[in-house]
C-alpha atoms as a PDB file:
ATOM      1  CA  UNK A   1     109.280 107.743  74.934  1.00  0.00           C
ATOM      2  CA  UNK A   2     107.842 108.226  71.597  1.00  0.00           C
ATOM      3  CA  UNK A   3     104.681 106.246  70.099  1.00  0.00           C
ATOM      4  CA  UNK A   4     107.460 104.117  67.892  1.00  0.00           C
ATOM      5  CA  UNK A   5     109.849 103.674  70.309  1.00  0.00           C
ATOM      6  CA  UNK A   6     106.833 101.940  72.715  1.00  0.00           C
ATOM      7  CA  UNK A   7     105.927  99.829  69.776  1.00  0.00           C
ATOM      8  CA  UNK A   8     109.612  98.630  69.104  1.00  0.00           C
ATOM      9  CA  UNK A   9     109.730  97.920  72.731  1.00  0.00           C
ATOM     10  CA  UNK A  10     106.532  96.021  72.789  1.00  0.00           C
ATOM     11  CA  UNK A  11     107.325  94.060  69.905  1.00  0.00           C
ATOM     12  CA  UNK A  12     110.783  92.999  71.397  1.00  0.00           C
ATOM     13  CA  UNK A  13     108.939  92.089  74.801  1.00  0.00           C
ATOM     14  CA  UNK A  14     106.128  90.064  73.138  1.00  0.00           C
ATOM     15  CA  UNK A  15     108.644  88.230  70.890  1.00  0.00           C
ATOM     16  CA  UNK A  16     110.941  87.649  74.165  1.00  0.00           C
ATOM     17  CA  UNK A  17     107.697  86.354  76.053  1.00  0.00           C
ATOM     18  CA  UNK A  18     106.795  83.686  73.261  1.00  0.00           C
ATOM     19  CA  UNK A  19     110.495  82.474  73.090  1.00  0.00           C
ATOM     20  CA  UNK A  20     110.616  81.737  77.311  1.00  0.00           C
ATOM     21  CA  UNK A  21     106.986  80.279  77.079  1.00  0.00           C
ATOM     22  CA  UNK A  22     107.593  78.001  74.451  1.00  0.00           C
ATOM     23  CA  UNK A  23     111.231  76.597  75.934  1.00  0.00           C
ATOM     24  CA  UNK A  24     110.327  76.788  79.244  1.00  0.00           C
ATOM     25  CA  UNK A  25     107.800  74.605  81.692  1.00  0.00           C
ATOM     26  CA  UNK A  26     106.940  74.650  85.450  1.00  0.00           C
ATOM     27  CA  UNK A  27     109.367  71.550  85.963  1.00  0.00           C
ATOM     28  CA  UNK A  28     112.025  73.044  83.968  1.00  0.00           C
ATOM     29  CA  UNK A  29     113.936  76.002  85.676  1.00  0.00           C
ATOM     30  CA  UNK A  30     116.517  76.936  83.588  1.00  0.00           C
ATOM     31  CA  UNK A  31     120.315  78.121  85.234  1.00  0.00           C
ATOM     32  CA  UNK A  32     119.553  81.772  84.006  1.00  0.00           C
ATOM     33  CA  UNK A  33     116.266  82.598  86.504  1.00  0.00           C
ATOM     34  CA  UNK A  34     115.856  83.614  90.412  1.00  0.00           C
ATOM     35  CA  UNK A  35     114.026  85.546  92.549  1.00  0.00           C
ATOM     36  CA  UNK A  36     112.973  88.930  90.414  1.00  0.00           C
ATOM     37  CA  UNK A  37     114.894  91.360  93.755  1.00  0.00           C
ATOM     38  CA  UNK A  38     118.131  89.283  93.078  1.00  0.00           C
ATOM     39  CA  UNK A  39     118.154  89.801  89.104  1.00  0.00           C
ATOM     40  CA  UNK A  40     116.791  93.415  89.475  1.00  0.00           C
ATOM     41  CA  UNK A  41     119.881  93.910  92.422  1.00  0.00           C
ATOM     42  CA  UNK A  42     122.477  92.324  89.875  1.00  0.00           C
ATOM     43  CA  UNK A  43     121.589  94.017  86.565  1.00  0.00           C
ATOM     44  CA  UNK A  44     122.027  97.230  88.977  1.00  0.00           C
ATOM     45  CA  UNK A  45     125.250  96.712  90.114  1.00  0.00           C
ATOM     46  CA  UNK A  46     126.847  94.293  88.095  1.00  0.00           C
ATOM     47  CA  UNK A  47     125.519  96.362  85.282  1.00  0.00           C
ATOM     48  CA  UNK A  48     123.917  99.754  86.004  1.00  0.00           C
ATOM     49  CA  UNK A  49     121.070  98.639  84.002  1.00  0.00           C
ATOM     50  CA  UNK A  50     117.505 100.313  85.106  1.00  0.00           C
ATOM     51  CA  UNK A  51     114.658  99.535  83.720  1.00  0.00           C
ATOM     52  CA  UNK A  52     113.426 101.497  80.185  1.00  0.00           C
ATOM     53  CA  UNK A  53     110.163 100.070  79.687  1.00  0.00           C
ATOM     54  CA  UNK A  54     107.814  96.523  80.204  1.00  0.00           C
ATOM     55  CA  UNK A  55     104.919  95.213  78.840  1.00  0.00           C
ATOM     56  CA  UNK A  56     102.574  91.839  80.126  1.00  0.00           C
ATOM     57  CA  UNK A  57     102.792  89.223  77.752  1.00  0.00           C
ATOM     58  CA  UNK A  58     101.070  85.659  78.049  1.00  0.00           C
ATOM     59  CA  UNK A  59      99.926  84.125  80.801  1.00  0.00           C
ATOM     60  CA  UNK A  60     100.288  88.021  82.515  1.00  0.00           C
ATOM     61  CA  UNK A  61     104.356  87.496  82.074  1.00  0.00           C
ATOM     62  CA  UNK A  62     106.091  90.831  82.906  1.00  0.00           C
ATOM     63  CA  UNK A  63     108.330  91.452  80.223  1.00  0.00           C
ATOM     64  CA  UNK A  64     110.970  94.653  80.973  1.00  0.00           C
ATOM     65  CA  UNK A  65     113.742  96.245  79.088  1.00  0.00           C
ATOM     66  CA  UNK A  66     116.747  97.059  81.783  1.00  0.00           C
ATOM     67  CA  UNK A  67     119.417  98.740  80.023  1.00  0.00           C
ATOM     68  CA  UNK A  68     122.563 101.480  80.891  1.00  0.00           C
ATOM     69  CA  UNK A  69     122.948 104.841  79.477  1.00  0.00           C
ATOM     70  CA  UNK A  70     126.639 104.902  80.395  1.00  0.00           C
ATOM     71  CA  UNK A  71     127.248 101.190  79.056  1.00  0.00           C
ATOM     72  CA  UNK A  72     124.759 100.636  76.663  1.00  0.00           C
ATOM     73  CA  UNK A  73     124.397  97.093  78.057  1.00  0.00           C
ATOM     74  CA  UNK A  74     120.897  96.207  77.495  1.00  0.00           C
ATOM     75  CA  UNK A  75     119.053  92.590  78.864  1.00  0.00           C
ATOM     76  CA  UNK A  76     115.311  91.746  78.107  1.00  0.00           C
ATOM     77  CA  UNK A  77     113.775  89.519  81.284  1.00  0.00           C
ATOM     78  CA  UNK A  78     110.552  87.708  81.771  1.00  0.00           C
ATOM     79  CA  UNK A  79     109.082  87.949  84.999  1.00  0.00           C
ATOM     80  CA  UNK A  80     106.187  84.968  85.756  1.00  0.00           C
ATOM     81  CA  UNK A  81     103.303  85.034  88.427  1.00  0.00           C
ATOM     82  CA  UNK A  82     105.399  83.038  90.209  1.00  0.00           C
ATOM     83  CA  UNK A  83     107.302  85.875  91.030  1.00  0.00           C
ATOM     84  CA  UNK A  84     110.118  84.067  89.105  1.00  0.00           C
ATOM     85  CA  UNK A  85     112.769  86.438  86.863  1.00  0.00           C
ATOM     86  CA  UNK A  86     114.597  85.143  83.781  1.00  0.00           C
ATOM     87  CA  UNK A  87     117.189  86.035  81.410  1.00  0.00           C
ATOM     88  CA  UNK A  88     115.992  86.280  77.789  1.00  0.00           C
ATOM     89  CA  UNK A  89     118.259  88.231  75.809  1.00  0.00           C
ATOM     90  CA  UNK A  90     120.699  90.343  76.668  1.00  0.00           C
ATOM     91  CA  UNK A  91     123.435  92.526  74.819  1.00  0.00           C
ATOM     92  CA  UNK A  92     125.360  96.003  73.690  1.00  0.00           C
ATOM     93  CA  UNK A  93     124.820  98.700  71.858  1.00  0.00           C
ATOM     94  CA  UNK A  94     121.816 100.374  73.603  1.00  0.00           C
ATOM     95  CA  UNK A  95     119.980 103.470  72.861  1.00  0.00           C
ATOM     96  CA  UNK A  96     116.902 105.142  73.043  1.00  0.00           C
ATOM     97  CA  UNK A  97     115.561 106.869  69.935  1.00  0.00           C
ATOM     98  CA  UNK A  98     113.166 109.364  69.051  1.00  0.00           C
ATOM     99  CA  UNK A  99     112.158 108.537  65.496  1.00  0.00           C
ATOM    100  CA  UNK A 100     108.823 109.702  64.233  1.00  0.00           C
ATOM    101  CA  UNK A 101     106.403 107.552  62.083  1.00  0.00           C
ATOM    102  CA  UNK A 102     106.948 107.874  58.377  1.00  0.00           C
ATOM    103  CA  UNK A 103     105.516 110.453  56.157  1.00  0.00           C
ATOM    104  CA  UNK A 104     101.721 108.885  55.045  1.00  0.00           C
ATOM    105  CA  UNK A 105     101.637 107.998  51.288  1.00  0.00           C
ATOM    106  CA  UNK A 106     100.244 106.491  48.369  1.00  0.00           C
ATOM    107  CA  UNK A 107     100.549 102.381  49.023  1.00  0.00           C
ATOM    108  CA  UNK A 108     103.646 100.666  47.140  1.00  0.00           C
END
């Protein structure tokens, strides 16, 4: 994965982990969390998502990427240290690129 593509990712993830930590409490559970195994088994086979990359975000969140090759299907998921997986984002259209950083220049 290239130096850009890591950054994307890790902006995505750290924007994902805000958005759950700012809607979400320890007394609210929302519908679209379980057990990490169970949402790791179902973006598998309901899916055939794997997972591209992850990041920690606040609070040591695990933020991950799972997406398919053959699908494109893509889902972002926030895991917390209570060993606790949600649903952030999810969607079509995924790829993986391998775009370089621009050409260095005089400043705009």
């Amino acid at each position: 994965m290239t130096r850009l593509m890591k950054i994307i990712h890790l902006a995505a993830l750290t924007a994902a982990s805000a958005l759950v930590l700012a809607t979400t409490t320890e007394a609210q559970t929302p519908r679209s969390c379980a057990p990490r195994d169970h949402v790791v088994l179902r973006l598998a086979d309901g899916y055939g998502e794997t997972r591209q990359s992850m990041g920690l975000g606040e609070d040591n969140a695990v933020i991950e990427v799972f997406a398919s090759d053959q699908t494109g299907s893509w889902t972002i998921t926030v895991t917390g240290t209570n060993g606790v997986t949600c649903l952030v984002a999810s969607g079509q259209g995924f790829e993986e690129l391998a775009e370089g950083l621009p050409a260095k220049g005089k400043d705009a």
